[in-house]
PDB file of N, CA and C in Angstrom:
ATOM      1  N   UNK A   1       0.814  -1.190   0.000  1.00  0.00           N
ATOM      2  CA  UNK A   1       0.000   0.000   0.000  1.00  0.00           C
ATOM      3  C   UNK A   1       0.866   1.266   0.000  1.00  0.00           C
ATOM      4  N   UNK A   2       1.861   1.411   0.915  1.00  0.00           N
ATOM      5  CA  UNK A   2       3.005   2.651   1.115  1.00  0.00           C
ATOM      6  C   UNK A   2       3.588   2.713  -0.479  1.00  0.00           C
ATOM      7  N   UNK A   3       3.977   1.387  -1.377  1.00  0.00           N
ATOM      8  CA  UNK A   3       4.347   1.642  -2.779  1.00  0.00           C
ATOM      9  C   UNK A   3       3.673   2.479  -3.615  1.00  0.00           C
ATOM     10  N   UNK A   4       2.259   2.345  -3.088  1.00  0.00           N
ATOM     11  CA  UNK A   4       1.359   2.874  -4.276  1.00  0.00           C
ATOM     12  C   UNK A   4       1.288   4.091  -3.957  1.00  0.00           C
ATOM     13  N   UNK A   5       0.944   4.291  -2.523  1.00  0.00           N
ATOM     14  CA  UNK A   5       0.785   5.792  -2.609  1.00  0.00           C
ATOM     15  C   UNK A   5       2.039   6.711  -2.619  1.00  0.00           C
ATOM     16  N   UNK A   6       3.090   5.705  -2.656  1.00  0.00           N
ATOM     17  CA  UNK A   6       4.637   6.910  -3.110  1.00  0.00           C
ATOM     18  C   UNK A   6       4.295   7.492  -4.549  1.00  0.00           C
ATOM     19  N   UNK A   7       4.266   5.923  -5.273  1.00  0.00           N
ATOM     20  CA  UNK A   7       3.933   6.480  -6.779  1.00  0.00           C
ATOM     21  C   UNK A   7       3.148   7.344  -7.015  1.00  0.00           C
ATOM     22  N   UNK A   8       1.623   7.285  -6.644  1.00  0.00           N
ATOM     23  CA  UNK A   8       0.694   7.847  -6.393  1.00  0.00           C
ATOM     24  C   UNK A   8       1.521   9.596  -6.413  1.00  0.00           C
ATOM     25  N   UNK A   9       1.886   9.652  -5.498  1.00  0.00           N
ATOM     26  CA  UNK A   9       2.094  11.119  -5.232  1.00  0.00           C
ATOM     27  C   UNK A   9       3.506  11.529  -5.973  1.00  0.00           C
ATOM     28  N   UNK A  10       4.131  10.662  -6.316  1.00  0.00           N
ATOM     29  CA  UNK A  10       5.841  11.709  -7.293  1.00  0.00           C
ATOM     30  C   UNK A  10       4.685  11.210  -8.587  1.00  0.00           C
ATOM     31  N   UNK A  11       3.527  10.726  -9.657  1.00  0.00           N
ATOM     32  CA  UNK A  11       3.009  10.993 -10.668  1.00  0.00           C
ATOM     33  C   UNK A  11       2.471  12.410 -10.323  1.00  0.00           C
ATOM     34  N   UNK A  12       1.561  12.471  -9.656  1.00  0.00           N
ATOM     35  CA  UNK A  12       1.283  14.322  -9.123  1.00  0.00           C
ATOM     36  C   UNK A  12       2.334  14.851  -9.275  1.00  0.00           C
ATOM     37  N   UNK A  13       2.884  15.238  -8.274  1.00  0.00           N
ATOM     38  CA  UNK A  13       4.378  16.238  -8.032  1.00  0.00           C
ATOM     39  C   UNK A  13       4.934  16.290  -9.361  1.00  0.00           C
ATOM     40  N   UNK A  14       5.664  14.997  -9.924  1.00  0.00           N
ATOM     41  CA  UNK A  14       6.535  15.158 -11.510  1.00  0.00           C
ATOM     42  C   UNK A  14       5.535  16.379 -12.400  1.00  0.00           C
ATOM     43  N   UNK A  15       4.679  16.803 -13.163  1.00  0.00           N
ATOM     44  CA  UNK A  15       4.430  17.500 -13.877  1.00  0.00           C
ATOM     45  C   UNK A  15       4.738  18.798 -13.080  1.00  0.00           C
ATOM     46  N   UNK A  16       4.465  19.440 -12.049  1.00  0.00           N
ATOM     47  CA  UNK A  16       4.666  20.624 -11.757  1.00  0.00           C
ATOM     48  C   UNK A  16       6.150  20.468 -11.165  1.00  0.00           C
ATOM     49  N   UNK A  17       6.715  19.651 -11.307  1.00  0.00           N
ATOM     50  CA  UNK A  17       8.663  19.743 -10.921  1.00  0.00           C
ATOM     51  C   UNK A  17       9.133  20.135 -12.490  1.00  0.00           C
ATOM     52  N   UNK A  18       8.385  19.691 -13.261  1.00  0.00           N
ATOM     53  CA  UNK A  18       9.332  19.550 -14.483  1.00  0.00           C
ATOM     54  C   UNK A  18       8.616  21.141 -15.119  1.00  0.00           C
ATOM     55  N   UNK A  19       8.074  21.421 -14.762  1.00  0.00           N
ATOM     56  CA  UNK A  19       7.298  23.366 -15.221  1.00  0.00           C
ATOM     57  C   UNK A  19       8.093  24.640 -14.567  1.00  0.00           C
ATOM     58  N   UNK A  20       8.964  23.929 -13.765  1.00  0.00           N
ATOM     59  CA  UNK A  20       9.362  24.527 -12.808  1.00  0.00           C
ATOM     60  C   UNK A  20      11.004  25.174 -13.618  1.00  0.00           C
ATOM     61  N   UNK A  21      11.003  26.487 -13.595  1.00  0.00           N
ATOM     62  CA  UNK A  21      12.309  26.772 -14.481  1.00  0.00           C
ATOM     63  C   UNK A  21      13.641  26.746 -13.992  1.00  0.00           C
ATOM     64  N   UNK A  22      14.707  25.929 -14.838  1.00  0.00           N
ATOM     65  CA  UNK A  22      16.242  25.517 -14.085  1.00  0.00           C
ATOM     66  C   UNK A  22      17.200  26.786 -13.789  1.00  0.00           C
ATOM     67  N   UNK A  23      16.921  27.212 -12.805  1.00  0.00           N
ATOM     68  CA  UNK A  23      17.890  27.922 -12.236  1.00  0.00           C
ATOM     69  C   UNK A  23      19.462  27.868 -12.540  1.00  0.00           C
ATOM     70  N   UNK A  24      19.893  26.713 -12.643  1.00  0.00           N
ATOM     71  CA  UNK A  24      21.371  27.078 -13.136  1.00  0.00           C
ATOM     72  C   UNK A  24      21.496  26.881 -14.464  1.00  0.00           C
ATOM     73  N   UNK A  25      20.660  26.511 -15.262  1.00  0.00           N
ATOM     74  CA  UNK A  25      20.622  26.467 -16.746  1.00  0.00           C
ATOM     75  C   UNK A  25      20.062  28.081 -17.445  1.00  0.00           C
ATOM     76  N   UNK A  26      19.762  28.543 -16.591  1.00  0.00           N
ATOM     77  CA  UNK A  26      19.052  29.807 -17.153  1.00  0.00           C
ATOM     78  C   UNK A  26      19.836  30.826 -17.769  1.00  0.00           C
ATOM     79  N   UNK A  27      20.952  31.127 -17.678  1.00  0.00           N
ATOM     80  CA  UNK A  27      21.772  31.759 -17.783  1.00  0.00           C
ATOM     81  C   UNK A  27      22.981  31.225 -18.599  1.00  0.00           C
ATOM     82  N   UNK A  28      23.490  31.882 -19.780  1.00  0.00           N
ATOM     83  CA  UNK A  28      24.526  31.241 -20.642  1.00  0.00           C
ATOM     84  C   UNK A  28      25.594  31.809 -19.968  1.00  0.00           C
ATOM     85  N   UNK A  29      26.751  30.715 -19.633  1.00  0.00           N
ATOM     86  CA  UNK A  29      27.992  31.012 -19.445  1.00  0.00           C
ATOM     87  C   UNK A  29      28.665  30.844 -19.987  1.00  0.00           C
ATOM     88  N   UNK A  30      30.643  30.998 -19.537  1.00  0.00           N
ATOM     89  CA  UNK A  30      31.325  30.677 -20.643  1.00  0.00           C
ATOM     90  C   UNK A  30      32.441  30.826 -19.550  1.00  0.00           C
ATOM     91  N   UNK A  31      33.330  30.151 -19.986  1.00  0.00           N
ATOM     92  CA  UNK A  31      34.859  29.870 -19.354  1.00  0.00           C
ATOM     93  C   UNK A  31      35.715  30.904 -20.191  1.00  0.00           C
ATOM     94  N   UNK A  32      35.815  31.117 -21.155  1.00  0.00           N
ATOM     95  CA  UNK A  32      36.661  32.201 -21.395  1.00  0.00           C
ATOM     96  C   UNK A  32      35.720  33.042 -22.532  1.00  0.00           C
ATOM     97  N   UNK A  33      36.254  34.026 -23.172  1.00  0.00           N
ATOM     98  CA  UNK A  33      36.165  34.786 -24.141  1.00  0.00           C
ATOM     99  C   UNK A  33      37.349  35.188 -25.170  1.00  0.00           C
ATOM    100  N   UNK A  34      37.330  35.111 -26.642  1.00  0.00           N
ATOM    101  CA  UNK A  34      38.528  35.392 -27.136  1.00  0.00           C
ATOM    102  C   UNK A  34      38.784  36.908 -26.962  1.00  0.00           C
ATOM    103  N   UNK A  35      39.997  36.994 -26.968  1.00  0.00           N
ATOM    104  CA  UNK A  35      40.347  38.371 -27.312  1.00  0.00           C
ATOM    105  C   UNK A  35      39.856  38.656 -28.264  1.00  0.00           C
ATOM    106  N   UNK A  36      40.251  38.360 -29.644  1.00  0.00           N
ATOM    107  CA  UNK A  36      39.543  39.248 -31.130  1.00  0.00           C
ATOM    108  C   UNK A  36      38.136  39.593 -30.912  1.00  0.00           C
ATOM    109  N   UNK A  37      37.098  38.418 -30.120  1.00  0.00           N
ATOM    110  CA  UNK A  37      35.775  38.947 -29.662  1.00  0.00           C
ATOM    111  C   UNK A  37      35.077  40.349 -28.972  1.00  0.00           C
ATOM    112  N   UNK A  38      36.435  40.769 -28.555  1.00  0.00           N
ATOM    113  CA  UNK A  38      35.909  41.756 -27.666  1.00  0.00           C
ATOM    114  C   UNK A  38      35.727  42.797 -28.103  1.00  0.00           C
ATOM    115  N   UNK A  39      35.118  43.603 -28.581  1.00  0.00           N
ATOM    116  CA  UNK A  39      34.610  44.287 -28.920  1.00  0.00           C
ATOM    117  C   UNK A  39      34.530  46.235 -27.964  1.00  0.00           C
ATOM    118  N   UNK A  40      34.228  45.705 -26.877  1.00  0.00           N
ATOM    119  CA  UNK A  40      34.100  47.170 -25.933  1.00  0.00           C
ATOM    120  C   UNK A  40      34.415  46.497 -24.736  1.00  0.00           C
ATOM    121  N   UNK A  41      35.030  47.711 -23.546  1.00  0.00           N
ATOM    122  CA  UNK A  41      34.603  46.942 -22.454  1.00  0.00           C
ATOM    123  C   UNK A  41      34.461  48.117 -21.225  1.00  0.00           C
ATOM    124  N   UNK A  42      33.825  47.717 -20.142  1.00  0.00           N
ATOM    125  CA  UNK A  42      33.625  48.491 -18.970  1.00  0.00           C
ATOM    126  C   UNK A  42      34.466  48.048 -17.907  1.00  0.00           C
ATOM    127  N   UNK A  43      35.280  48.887 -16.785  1.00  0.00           N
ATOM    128  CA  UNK A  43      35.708  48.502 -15.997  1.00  0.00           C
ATOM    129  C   UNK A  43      34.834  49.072 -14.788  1.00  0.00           C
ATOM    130  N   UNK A  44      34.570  48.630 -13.585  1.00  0.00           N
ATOM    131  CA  UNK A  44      34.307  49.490 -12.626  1.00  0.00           C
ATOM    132  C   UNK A  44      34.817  48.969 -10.913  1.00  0.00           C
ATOM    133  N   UNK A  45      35.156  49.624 -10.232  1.00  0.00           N
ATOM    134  CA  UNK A  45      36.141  49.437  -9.036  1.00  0.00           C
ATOM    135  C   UNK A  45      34.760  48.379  -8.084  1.00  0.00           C
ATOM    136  N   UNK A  46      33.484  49.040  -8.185  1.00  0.00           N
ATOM    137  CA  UNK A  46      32.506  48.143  -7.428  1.00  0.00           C
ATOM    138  C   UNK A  46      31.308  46.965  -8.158  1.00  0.00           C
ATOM    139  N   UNK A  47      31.354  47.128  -9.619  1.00  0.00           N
ATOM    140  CA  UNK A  47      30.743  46.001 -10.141  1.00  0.00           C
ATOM    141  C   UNK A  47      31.180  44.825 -11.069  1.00  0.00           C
ATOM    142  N   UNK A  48      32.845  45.208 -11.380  1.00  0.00           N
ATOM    143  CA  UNK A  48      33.455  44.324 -12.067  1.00  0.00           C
ATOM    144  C   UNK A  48      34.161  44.825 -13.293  1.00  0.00           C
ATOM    145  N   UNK A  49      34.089  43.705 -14.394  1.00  0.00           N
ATOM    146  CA  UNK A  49      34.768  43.805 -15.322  1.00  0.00           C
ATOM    147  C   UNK A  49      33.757  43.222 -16.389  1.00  0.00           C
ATOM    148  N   UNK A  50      33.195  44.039 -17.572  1.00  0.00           N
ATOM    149  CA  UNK A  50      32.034  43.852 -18.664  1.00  0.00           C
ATOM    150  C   UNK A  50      32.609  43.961 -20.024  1.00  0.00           C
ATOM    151  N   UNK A  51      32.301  42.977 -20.831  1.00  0.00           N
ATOM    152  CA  UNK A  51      33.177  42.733 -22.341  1.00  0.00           C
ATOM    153  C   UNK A  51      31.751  42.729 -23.236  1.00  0.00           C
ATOM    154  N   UNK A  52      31.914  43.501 -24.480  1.00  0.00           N
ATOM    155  CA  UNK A  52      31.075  43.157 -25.292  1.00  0.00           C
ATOM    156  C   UNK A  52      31.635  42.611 -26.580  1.00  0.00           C
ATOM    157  N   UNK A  53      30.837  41.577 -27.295  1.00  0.00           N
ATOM    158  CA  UNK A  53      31.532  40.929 -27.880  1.00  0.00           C
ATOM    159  C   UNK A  53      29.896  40.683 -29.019  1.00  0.00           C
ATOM    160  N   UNK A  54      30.203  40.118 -30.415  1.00  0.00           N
ATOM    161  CA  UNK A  54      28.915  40.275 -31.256  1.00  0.00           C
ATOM    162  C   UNK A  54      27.566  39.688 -30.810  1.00  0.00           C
ATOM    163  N   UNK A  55      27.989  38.766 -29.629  1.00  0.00           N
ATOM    164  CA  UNK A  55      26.846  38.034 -28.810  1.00  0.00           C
ATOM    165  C   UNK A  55      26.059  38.704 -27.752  1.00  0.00           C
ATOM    166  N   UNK A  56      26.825  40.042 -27.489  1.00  0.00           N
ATOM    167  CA  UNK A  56      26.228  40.674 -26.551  1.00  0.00           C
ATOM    168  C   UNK A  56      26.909  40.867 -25.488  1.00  0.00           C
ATOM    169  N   UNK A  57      26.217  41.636 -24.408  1.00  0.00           N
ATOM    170  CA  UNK A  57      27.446  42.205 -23.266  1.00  0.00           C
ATOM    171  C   UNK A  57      27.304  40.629 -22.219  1.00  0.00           C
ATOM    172  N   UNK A  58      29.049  40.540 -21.701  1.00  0.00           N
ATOM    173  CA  UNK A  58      28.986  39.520 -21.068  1.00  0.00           C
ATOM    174  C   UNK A  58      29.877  40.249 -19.442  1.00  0.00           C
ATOM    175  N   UNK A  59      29.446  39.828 -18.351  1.00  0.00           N
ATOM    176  CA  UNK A  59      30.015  40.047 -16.863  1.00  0.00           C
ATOM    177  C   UNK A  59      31.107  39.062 -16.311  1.00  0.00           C
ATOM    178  N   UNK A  60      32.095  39.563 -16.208  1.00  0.00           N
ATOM    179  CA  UNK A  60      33.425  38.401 -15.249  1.00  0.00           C
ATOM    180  C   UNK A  60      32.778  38.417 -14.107  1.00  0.00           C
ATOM    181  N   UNK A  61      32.395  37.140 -13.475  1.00  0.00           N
ATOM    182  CA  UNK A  61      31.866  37.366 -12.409  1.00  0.00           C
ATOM    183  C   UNK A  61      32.472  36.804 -10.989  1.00  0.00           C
ATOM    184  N   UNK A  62      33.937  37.160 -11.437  1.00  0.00           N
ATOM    185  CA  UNK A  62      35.165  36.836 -10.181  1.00  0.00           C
ATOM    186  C   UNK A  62      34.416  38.561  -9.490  1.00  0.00           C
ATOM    187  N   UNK A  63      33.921  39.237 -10.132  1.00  0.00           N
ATOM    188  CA  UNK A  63      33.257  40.726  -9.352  1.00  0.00           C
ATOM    189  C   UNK A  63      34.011  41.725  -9.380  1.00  0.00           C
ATOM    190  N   UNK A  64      33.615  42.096  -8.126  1.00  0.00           N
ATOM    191  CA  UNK A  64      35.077  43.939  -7.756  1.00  0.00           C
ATOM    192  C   UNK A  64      36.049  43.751  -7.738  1.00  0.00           C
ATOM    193  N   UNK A  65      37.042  44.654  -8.423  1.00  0.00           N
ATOM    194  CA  UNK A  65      38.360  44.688  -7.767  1.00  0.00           C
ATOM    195  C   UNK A  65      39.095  46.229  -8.096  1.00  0.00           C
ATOM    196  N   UNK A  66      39.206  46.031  -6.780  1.00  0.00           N
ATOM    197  CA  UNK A  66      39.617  47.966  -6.417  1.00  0.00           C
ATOM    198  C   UNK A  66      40.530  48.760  -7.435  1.00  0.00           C
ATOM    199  N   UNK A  67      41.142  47.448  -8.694  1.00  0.00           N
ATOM    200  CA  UNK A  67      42.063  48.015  -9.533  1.00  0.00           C
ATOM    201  C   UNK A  67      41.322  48.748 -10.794  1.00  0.00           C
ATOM    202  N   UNK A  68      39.625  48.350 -11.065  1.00  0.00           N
ATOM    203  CA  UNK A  68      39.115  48.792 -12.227  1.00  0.00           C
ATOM    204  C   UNK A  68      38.639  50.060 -12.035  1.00  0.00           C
ATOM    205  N   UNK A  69      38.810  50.710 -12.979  1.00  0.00           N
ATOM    206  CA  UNK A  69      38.307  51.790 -13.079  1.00  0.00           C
ATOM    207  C   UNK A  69      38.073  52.333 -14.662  1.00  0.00           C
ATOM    208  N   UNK A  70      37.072  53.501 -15.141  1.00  0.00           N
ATOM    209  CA  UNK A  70      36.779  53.383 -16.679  1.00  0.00           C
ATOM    210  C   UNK A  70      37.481  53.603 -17.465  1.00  0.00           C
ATOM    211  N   UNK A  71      38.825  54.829 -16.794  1.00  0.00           N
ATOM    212  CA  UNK A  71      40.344  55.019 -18.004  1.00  0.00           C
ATOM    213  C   UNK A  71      40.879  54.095 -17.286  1.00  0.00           C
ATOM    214  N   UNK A  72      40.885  53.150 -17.444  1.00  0.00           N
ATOM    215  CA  UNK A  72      41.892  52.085 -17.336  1.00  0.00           C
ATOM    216  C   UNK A  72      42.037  51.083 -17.984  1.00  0.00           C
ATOM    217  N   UNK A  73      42.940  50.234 -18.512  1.00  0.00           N
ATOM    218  CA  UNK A  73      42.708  49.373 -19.780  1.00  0.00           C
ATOM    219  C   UNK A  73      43.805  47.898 -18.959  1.00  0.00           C
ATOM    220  N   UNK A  74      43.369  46.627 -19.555  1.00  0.00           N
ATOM    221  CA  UNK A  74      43.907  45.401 -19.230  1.00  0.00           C
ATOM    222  C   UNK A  74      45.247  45.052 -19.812  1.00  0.00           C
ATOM    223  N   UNK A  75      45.753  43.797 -19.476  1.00  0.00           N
ATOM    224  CA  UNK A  75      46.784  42.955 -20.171  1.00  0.00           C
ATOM    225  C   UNK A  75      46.456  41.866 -19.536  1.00  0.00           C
ATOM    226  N   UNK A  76      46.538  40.661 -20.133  1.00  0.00           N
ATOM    227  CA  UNK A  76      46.873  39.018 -19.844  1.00  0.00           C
ATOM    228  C   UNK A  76      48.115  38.588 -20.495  1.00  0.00           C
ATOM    229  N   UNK A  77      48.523  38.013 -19.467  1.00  0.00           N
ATOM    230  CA  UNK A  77      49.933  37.126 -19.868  1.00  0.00           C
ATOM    231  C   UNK A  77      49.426  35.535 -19.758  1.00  0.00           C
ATOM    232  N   UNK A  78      49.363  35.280 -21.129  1.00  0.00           N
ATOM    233  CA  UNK A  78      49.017  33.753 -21.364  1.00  0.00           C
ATOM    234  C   UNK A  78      49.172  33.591 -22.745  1.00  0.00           C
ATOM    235  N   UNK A  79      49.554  32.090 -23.129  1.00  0.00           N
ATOM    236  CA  UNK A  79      49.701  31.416 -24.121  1.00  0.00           C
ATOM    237  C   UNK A  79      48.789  31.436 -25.284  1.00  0.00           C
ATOM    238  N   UNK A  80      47.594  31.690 -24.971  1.00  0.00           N
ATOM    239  CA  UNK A  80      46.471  31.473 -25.687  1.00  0.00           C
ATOM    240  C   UNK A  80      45.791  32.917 -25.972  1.00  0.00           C
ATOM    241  N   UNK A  81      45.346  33.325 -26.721  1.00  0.00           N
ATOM    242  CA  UNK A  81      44.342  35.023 -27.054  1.00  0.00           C
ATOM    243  C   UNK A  81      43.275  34.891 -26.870  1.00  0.00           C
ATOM    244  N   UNK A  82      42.832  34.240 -25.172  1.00  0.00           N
ATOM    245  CA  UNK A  82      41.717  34.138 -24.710  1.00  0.00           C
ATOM    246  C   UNK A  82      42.090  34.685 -23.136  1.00  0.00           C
ATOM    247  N   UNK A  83      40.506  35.164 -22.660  1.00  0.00           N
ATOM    248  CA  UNK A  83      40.535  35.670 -21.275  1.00  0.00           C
ATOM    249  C   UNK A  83      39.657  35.030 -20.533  1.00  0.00           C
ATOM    250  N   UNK A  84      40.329  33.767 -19.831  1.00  0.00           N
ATOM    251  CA  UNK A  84      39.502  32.580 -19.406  1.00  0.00           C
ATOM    252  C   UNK A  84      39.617  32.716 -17.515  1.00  0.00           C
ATOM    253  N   UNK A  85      38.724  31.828 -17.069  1.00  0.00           N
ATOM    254  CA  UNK A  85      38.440  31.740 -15.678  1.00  0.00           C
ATOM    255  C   UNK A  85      39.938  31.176 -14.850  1.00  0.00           C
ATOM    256  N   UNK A  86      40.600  32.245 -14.129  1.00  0.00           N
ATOM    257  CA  UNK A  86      41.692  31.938 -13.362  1.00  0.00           C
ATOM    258  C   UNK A  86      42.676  32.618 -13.762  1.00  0.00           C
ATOM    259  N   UNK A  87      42.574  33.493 -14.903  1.00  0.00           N
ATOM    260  CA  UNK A  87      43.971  34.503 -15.736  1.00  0.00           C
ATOM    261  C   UNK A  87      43.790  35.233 -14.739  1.00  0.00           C
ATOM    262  N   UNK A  88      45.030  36.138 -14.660  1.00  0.00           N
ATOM    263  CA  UNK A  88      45.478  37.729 -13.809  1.00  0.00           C
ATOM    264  C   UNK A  88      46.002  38.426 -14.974  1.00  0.00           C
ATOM    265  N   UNK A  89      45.132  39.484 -15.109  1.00  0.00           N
ATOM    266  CA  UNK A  89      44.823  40.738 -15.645  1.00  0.00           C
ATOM    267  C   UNK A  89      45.631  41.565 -15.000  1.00  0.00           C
ATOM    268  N   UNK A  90      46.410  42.804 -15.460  1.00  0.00           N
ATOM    269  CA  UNK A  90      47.392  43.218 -14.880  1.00  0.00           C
ATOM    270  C   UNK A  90      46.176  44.708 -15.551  1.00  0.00           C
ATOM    271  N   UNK A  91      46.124  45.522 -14.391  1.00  0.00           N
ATOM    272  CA  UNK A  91      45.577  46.879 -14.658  1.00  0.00           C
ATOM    273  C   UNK A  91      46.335  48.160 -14.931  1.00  0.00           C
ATOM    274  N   UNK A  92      46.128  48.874 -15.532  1.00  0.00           N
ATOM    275  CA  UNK A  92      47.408  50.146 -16.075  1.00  0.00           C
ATOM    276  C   UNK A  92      46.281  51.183 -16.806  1.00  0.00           C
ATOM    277  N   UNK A  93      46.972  52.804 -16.519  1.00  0.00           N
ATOM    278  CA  UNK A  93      46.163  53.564 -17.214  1.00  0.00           C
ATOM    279  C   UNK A  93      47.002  53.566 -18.408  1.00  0.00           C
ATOM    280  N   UNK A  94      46.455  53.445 -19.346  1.00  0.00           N
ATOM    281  CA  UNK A  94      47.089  53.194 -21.026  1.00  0.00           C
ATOM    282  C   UNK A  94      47.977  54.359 -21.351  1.00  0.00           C
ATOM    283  N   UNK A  95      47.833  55.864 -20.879  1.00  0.00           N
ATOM    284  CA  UNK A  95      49.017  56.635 -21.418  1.00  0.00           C
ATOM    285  C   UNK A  95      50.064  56.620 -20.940  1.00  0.00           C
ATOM    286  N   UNK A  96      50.346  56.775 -19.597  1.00  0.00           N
ATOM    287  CA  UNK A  96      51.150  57.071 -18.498  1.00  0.00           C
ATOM    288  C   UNK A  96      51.753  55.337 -18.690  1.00  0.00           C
ATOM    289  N   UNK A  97      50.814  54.618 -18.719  1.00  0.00           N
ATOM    290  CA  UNK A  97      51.282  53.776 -18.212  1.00  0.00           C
ATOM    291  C   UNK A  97      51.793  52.899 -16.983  1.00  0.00           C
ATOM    292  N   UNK A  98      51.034  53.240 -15.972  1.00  0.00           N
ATOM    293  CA  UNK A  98      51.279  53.708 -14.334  1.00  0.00           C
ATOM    294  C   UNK A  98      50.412  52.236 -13.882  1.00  0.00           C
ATOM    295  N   UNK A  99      51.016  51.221 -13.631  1.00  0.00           N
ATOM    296  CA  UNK A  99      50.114  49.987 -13.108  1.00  0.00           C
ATOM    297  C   UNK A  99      49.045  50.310 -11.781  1.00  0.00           C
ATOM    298  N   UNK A 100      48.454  49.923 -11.522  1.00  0.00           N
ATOM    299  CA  UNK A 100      47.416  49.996 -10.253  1.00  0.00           C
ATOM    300  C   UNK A 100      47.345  48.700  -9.930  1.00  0.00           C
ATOM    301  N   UNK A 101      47.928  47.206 -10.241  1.00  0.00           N
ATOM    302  CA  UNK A 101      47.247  45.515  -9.801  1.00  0.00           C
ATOM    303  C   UNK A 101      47.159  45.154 -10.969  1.00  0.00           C
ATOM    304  N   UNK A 102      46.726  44.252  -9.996  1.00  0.00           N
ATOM    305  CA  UNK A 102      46.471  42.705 -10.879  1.00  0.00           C
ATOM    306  C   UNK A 102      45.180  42.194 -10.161  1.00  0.00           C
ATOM    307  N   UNK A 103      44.084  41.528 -11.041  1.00  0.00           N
ATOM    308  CA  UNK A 103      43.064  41.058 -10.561  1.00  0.00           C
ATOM    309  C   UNK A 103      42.233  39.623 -11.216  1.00  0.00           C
ATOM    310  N   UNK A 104      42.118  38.438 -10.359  1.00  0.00           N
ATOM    311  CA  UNK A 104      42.164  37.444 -10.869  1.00  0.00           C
ATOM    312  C   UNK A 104      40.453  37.117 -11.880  1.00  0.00           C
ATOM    313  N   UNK A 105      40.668  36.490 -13.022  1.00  0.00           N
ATOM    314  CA  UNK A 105      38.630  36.502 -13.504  1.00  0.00           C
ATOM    315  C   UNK A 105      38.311  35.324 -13.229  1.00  0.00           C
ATOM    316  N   UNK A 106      37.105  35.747 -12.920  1.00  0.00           N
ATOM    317  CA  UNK A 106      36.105  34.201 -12.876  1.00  0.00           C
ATOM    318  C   UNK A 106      36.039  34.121 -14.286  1.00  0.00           C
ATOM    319  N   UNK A 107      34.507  33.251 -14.189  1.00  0.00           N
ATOM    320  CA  UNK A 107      34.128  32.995 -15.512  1.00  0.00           C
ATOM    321  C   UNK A 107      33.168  33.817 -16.350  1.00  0.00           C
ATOM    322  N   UNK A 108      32.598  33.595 -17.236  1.00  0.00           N
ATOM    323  CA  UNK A 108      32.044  34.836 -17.807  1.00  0.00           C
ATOM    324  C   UNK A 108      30.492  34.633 -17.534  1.00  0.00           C
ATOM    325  N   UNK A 109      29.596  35.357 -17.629  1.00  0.00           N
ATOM    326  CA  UNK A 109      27.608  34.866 -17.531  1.00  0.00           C
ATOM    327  C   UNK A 109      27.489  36.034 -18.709  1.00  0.00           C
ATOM    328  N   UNK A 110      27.051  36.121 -19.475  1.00  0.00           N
ATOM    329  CA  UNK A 110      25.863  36.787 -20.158  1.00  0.00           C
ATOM    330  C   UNK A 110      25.082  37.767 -19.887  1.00  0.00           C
ATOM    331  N   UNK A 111      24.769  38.666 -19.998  1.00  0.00           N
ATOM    332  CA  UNK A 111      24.219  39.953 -19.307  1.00  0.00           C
ATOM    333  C   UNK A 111      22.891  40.071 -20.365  1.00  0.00           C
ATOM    334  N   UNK A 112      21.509  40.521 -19.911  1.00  0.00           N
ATOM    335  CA  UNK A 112      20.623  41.042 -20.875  1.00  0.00           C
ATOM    336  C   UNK A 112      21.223  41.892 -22.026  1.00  0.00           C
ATOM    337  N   UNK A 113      21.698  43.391 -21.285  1.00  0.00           N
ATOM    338  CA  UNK A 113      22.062  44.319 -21.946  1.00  0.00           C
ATOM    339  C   UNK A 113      23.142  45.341 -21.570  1.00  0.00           C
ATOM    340  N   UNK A 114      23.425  46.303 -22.043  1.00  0.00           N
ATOM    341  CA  UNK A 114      24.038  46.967 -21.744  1.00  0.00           C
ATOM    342  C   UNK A 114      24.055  47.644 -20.253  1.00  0.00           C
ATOM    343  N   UNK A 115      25.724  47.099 -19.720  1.00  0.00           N
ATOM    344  CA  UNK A 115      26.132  47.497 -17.865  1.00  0.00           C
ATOM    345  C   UNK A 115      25.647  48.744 -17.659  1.00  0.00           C
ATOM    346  N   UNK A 116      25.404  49.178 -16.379  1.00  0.00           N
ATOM    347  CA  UNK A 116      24.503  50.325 -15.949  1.00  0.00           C
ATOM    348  C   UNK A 116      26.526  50.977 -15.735  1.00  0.00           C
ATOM    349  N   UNK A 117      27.518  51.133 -16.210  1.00  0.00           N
ATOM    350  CA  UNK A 117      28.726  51.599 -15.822  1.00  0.00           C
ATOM    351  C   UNK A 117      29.197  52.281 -16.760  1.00  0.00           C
ATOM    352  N   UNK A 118      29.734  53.415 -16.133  1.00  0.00           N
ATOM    353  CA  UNK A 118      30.003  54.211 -17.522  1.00  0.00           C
ATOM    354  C   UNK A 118      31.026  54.286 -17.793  1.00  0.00           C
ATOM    355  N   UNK A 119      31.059  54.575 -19.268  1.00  0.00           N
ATOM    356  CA  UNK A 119      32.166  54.311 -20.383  1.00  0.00           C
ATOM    357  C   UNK A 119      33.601  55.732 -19.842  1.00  0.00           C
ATOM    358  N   UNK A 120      34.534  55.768 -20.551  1.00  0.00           N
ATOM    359  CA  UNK A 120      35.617  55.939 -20.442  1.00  0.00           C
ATOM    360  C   UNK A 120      35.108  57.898 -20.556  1.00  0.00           C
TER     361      UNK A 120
END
């Protein structure tokens, strides 16, 4: 009797589990991004580091780091012409040339649209 009414009740439950939307599937990620992809990007000291690329704006979501700021521009030292989850980004204002850090990236998520951070 306890068999039946298990079944009984996960046949109920299963249709409204499976209606139910996947939280970690919801969102496109990505382990790196190429360089040639990149297209624009935003830095900001409290929301991160934002790349746009022909797919749309994407978020590093390793987050803040006190080295970004909007005149400020990157470097990666790596083998490959990609900016993948675990590189250190070395921060510098591009004329002067004056380093400020290094700051490590997560991985990348997908953003609707354009970062609420302003441009240079």
């Amino acid at each position: 009797m306890r068999l039946i009414l298990t079944l009984a009740l996960l046949a109920i439950a299963a249709p409204a589990l499976g209606d139910a939307p996947a939280v970690a599937g919801s969102l496109e990620t990505r382990t790196c991004l190429n360089n040639r992809d990149i297209r624009a990007k935003r830095l900001s000291p409290t929301q991160g580091y934002f790349a746009q690329t022909s797919h749309g704006w994407w978020h590093n979501i390793a987050g803040a780091c006190s080295a970004y700021a909007a005149d400020r521009a990157l470097t990666t030292n790596s083998t490959e012409n990609r900016q993948c989850r675990g590189d250190v980004v070395n921060v510098f204002e591009p004329i002067s040339h004056i380093s400020f850090g290094t700051c490590v990236l997560g991985g990348w998520e997908k953003i609707g649209g354009e970062p609420d951070v302003p441009s240079k």
